[in-house]
Protein backbone atom coordinates (compact mmCIF):
# COMPACT_ATOMS: atom_id res chain seq x y z
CA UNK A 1 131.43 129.20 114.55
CA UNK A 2 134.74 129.31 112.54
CA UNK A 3 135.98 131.92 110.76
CA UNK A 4 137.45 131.81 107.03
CA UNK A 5 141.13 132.85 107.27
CA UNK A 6 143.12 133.45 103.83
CA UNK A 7 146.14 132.08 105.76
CA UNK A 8 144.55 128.44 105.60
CA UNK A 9 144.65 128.77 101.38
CA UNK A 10 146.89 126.67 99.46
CA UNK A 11 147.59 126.19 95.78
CA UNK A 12 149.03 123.56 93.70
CA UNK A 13 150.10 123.97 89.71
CA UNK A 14 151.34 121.16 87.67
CA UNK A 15 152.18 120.95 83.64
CA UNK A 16 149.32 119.32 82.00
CA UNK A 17 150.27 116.18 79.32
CA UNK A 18 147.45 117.59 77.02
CA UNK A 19 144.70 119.71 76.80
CA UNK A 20 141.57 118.16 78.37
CA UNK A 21 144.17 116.20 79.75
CA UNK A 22 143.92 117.73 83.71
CA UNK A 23 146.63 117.07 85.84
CA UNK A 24 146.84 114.89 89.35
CA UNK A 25 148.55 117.81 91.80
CA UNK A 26 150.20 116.42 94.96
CA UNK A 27 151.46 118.42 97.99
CA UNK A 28 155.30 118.98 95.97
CA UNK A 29 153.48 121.08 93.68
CA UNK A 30 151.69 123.65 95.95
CA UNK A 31 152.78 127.19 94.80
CA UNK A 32 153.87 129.77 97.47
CA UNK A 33 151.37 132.78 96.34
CA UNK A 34 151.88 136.28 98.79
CA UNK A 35 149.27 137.60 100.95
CA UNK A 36 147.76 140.11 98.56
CA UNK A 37 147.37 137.73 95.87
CA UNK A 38 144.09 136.85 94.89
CA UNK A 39 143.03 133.77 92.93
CA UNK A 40 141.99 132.12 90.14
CA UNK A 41 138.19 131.99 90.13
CA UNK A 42 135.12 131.47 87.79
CA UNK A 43 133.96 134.16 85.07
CA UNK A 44 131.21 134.39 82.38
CA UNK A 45 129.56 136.30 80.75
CA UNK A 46 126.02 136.88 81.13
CA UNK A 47 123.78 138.17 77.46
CA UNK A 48 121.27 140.59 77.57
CA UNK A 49 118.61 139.04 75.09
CA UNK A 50 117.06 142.95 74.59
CA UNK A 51 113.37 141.31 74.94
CA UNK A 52 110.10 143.02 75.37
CA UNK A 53 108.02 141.22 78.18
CA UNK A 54 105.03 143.61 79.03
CA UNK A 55 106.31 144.84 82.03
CA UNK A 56 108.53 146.46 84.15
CA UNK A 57 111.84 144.22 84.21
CA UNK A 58 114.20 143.24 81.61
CA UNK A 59 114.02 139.84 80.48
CA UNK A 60 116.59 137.18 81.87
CA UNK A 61 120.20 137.36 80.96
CA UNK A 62 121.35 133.77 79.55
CA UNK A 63 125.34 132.54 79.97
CA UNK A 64 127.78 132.89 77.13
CA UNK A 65 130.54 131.57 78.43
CA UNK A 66 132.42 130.20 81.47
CA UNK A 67 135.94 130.35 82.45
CA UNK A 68 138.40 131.05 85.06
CA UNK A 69 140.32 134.13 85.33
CA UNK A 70 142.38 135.84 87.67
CA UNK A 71 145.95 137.27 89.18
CA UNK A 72 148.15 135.43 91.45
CA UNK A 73 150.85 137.30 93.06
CA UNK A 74 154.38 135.47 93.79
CA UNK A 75 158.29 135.91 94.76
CA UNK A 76 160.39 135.46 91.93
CA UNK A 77 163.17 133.65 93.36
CA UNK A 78 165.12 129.92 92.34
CA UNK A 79 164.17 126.00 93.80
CA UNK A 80 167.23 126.34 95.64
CA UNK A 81 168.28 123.33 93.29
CA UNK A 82 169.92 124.42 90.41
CA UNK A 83 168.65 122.78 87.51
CA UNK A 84 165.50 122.13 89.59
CA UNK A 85 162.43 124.68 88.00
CA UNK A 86 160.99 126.59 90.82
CA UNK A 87 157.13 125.96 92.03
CA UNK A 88 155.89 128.25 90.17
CA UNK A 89 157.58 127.11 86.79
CA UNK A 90 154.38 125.64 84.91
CA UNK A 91 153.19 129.68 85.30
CA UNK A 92 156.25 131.03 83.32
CA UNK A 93 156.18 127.51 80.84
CA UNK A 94 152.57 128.35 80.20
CA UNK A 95 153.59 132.13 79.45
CA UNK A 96 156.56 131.33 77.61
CA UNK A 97 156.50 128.40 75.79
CA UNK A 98 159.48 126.44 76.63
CA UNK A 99 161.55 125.44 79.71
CA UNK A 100 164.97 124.41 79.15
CA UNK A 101 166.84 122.31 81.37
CA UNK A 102 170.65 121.97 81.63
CA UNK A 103 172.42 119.67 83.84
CA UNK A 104 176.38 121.12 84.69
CA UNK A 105 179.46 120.75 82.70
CA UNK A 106 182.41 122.14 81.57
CA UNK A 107 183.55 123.92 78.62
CA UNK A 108 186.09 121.81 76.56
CA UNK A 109 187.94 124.13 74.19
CA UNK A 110 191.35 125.55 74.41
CA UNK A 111 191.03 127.63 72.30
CA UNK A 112 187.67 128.81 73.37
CA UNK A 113 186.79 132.85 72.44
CA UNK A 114 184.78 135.40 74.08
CA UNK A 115 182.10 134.71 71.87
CA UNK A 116 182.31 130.73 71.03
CA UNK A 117 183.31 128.00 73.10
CA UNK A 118 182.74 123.69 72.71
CA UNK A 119 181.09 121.64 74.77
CA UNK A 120 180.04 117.95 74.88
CA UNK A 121 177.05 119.65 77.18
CA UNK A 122 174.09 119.41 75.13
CA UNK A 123 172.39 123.20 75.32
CA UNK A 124 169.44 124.94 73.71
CA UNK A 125 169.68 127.76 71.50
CA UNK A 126 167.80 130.15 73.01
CA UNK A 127 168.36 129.67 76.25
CA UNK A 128 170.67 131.00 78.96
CA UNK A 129 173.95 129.33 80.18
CA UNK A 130 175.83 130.76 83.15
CA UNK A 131 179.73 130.00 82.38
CA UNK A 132 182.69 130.27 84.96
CA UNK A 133 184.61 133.55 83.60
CA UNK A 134 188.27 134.34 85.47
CA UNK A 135 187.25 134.09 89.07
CA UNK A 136 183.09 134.36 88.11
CA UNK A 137 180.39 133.53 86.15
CA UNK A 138 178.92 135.41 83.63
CA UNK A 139 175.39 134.63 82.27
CA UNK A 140 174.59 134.82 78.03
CA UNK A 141 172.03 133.32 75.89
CA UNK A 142 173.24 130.88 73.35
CA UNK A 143 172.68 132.45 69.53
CA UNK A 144 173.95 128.90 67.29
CA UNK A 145 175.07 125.58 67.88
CA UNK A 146 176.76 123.03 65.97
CA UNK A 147 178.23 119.70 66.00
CA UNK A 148 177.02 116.32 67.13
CA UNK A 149 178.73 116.47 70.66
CA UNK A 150 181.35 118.14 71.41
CA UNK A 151 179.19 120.98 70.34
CA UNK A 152 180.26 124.13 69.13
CA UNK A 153 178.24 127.07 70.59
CA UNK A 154 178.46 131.13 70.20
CA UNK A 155 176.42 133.98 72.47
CA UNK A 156 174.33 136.32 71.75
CA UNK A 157 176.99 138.73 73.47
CA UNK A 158 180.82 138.26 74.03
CA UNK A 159 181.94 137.21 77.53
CA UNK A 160 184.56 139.39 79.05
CA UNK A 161 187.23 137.16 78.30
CA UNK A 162 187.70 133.76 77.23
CA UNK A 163 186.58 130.90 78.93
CA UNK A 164 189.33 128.72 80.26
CA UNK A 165 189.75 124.99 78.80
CA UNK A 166 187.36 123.10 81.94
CA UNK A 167 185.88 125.93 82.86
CA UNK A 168 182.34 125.14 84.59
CA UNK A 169 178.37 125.37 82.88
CA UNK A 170 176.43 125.60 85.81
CA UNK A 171 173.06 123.94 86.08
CA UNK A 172 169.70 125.83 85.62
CA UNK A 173 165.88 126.62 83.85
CA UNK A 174 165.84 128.56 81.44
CA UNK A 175 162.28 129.85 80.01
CA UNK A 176 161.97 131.31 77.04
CA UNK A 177 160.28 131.65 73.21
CA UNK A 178 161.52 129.62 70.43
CA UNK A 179 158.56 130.48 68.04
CA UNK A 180 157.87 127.12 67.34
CA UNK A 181 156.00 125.55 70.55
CA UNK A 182 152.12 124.64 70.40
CA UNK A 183 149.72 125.73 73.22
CA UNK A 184 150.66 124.27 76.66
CA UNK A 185 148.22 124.15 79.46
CA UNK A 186 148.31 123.66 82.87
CA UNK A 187 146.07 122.53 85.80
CA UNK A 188 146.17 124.92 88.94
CA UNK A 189 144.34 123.70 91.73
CA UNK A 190 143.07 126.26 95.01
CA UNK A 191 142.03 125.33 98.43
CA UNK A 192 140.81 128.46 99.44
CA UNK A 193 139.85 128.09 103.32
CA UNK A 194 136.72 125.21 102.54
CA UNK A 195 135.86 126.09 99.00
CA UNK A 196 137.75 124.51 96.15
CA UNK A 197 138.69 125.95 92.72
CA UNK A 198 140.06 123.72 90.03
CA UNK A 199 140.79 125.26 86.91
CA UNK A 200 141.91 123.09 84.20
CA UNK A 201 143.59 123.70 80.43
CA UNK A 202 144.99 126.63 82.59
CA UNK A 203 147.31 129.35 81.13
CA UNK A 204 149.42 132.28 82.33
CA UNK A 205 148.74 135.35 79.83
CA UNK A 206 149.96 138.12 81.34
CA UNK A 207 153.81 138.52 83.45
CA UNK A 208 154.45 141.97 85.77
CA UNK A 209 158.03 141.85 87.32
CA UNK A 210 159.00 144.77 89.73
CA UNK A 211 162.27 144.92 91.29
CA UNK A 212 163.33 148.30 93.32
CA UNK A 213 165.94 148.37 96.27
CA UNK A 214 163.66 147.96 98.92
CA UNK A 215 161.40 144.98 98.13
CA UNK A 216 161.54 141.26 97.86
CA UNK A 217 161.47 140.75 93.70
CA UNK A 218 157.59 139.96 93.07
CA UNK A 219 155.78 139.21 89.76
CA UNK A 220 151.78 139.55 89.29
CA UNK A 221 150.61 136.10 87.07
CA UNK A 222 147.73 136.80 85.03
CA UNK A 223 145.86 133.24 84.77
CA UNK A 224 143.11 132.26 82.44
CA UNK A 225 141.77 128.55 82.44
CA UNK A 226 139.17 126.83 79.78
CA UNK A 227 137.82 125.19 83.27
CA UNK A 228 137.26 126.45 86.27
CA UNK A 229 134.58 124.31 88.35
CA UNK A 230 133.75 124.82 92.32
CA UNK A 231 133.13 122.50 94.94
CA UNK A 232 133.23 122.24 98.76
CA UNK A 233 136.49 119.95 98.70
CA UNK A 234 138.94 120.81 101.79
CA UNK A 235 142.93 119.93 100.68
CA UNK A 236 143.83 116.30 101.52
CA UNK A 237 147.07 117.20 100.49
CA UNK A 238 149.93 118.21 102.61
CA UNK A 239 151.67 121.24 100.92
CA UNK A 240 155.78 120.53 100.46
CA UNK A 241 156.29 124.60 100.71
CA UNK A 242 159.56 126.08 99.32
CA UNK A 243 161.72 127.94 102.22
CA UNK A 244 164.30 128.94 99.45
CA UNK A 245 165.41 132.70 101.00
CA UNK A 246 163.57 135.49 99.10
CA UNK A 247 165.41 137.54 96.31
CA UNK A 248 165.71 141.51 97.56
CA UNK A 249 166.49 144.20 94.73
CA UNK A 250 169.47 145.19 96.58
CA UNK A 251 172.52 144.63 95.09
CA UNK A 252 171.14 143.47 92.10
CA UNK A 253 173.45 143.42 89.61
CA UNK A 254 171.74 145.25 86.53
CA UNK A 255 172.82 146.27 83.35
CA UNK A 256 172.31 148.89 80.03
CA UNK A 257 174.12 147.91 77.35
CA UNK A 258 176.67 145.85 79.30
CA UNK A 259 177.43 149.32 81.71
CA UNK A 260 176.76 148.57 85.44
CA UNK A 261 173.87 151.24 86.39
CA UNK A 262 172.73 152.23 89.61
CA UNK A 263 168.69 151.73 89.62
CA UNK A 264 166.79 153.09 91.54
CA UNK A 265 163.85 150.21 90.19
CA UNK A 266 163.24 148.32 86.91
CA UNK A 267 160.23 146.70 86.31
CA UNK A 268 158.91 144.75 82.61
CA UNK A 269 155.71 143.40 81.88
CA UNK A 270 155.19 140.53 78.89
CA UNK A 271 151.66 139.49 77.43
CA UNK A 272 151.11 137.23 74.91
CA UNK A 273 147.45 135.15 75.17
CA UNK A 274 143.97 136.07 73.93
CA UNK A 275 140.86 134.43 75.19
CA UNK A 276 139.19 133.68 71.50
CA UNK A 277 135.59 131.77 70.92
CA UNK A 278 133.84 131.53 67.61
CA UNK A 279 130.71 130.32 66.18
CA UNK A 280 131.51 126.81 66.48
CA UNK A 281 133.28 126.85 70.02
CA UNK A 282 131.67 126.68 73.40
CA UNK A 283 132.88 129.78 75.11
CA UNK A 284 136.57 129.48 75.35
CA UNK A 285 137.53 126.37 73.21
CA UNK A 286 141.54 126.84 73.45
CA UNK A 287 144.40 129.68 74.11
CA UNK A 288 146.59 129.89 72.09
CA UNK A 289 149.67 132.04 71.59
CA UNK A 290 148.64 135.40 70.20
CA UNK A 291 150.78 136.55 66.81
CA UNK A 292 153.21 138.33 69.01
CA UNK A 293 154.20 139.21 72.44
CA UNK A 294 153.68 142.72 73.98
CA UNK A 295 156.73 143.41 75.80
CA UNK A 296 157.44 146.81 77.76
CA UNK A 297 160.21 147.80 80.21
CA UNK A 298 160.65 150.71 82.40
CA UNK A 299 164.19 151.65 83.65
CA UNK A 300 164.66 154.41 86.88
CA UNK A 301 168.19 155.14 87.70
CA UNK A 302 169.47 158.17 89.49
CA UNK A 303 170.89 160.61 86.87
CA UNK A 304 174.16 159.97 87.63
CA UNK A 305 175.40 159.48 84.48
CA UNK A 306 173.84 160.38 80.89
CA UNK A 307 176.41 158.42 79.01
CA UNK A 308 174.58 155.04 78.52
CA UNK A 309 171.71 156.74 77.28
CA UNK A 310 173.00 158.96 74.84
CA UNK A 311 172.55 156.19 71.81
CA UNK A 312 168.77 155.56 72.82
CA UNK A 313 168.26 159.17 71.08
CA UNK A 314 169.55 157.89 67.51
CA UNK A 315 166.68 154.52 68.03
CA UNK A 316 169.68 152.33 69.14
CA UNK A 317 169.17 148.64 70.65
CA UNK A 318 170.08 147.51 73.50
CA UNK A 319 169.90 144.54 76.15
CA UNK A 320 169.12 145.09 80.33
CA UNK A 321 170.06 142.64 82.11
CA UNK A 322 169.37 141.68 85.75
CA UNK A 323 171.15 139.13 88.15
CA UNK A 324 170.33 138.65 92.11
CA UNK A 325 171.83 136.03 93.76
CA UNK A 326 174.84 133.56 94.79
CA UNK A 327 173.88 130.90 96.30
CA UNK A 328 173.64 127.95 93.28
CA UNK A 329 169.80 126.95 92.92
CA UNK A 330 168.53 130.49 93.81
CA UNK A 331 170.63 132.68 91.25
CA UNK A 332 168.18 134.84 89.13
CA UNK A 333 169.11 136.17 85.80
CA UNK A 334 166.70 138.16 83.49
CA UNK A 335 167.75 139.11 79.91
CA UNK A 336 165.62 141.67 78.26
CA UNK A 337 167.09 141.91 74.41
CA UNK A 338 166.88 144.73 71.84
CA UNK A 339 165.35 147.42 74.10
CA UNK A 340 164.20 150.89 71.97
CA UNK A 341 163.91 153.79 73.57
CA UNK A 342 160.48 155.87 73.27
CA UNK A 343 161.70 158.93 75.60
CA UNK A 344 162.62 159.36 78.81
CA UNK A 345 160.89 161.32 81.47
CA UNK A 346 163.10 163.18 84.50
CA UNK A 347 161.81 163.12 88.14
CA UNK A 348 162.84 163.68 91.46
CA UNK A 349 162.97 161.59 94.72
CA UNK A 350 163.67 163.32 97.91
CA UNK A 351 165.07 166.32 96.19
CA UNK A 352 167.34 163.86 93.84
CA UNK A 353 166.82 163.37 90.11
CA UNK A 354 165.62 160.39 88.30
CA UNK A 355 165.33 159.43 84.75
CA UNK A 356 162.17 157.19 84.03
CA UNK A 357 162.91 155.74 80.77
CA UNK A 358 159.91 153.93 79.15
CA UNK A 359 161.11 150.83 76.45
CA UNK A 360 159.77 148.44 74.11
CA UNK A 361 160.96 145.16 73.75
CA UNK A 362 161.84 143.91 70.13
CA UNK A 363 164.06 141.00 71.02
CA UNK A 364 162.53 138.88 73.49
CA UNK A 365 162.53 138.21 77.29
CA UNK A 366 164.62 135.48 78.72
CA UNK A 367 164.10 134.28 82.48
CA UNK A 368 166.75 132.04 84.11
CA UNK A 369 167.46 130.09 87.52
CA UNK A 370 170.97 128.98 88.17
């Protein structure tokens, strides 16, 4: 007799070329999920018909719909490659929309400002670029671009000074929401200890971050798939499993309105699928991006300071933004743009106080691995 062990699970996710189109996984794509994740797994929904039978029992349920459906629980944390998407990149692509790649270069611009610099490096707008600044790097979104190469790019916010004439873009992923992507899918396969889940047209709809000063950074992946079909398949593969060192909430280097706070934890969550059906579809026929993004952030510093959140009380904007990391392929940056305010609530912690300061998210969500 041998007993089931959740330590003998593995999981693979790959980018699929097309829906209906499932994806071939092989043991580079295996996902490092943490032990309290759960999985993927089949759903439906089963219809009362409401029938009278002339007796005692209700009359037999019939299926509406199948699907899979479920949370997997990861570290946030780089390749350790930059430029290189982590394992669990078709998740946030899915979620997101796009993933933007950038290999390194250099800025080329004497007369570069703190808010526009050239570059014959071909960037996104939209996504994140992490630039050499005096004797570091400093990470910004880029807002416009012109030219035809050298190309002439601003950020969304200014840089603390000028970047020098050679200065170095470093490599990375950016994922992020241009508004104009279609539906992406993915295929996420599970091995889970003798019984196989594969769940194809797969889709993250759902992101939970939560960073605080004593825990590795973790995000919960809510996963929906069109397909989700079981068998008694054990893994032929041979998992290539990322040993990239974890990414701790100390020393993160977080930010309110470009002021340095001291956090005590920040944590966002983003949502933007639907399951739909109709008349003419066979239980879940596609999922596609819902009309907007539900975006929510929750800030907890020590009330050390009230200054940088005197404005929030007028409705101001602002941006938070989170790096951890310095080793190049596992640097983390999140940018969480236009925050508003919707009141803050005060606490304490071992007899010391804490603001808990609940935000919405007008401007997007940017995550990016340098």
């Amino acid at each position: 007799m041998s007993i089931f062990r959740k330590s003998n699970t593995t999981v693979y996710a790959k980018m699929q070329a097309a829906k209906d189109a499932a994806a071939v996984v092989d043991g580079a794509n295996a996902i490092d999920v943490l032990q309290d994740s759960a999985f993927v797994q089949p759903k439906g929904n089963l219809i009362d018909r409401g029938l009278i039978r002339g007796g005692r029992w209700p009359s037999k349920k019939v299926v509406g719909g199948r699907w899979g459906e479920g949370p997997l629980n990861l570290e946030i944390r780089g390749s350790g490659t930059a430029g290189t998407a982590p394992e669990f990149g078709p998740l946030l692509q899915t979620l997101l929309g796009t993933a933007t790649t950038n290999s390194a270069g250099t800025v080329a611009d004497v007369a570069a400002t703190t808010t526009e610099f050239d570059s014959a490096l071909d960037l996104t707008v939209g996504q994140l670029v992490r630039v050499e600044i005096g004797s570091g790097y400093e990470v910004r979104r880029i807002a416009t671009k012109d030219g035809v190469g050298p190309f002439t790019y601003t950020v969304h916010r200014a840089f603390s000074q000028s970047p020098a004439d050679g200065a170095v873009i470093a490599a990375g992923v950016t994922y992020h929401h241009l508004g104009t992507e279609t539906e992406s899918y993915m295929t996420l396969e599970q091995y889970l200890d003798g019984l196989k889940l594969l769940c194809t047209d797969a889709v993250c709809e759902k992101l939970d971050v939560a960073t605080t000063e004593k825990e590795v950074i973790k995000g919960t992946f809510a996963i929906r798939a069109i397909g989700c079909a079981e068998s008694n398949d054990s893994d032929s593969l041979t998992p290539a499993y990322d040993d990239t060192d974890p990414l701790i909430g100390t020393d993160c280097n977080l930010l309110l309105d470009g002021t340095a706070l001291n956090m005590k934890s920040m944590e966002f969550s983003l949502g933007t699928r639907r399951e739909r059906g109709g008349v003419n579809s066979t239980g879940i026929s596609e999922l596609p991006f819902s009309s907007k993004f539900e975006a929510t952030c929750k800030l907890t510093p020590w009330v050390e300071d009230k200054t940088p959140f005197t404005n929030f009380f007028a409705g101001a904007l602002a941006d938070v933004e989170m790096t951890k990391g310095a080793t190049a392929g596992n640097i983390l940056h999140i940018l969480i743009e236009d925050v508003q305010r919707e009141g803050p609530s005060i606490g304490d912690d071992d007899g010391d106080f804490t603001w808990e300061d609940s935000l919405t998210v007008t401007g997007g969500i940017c995550i990016g691995f340098f």
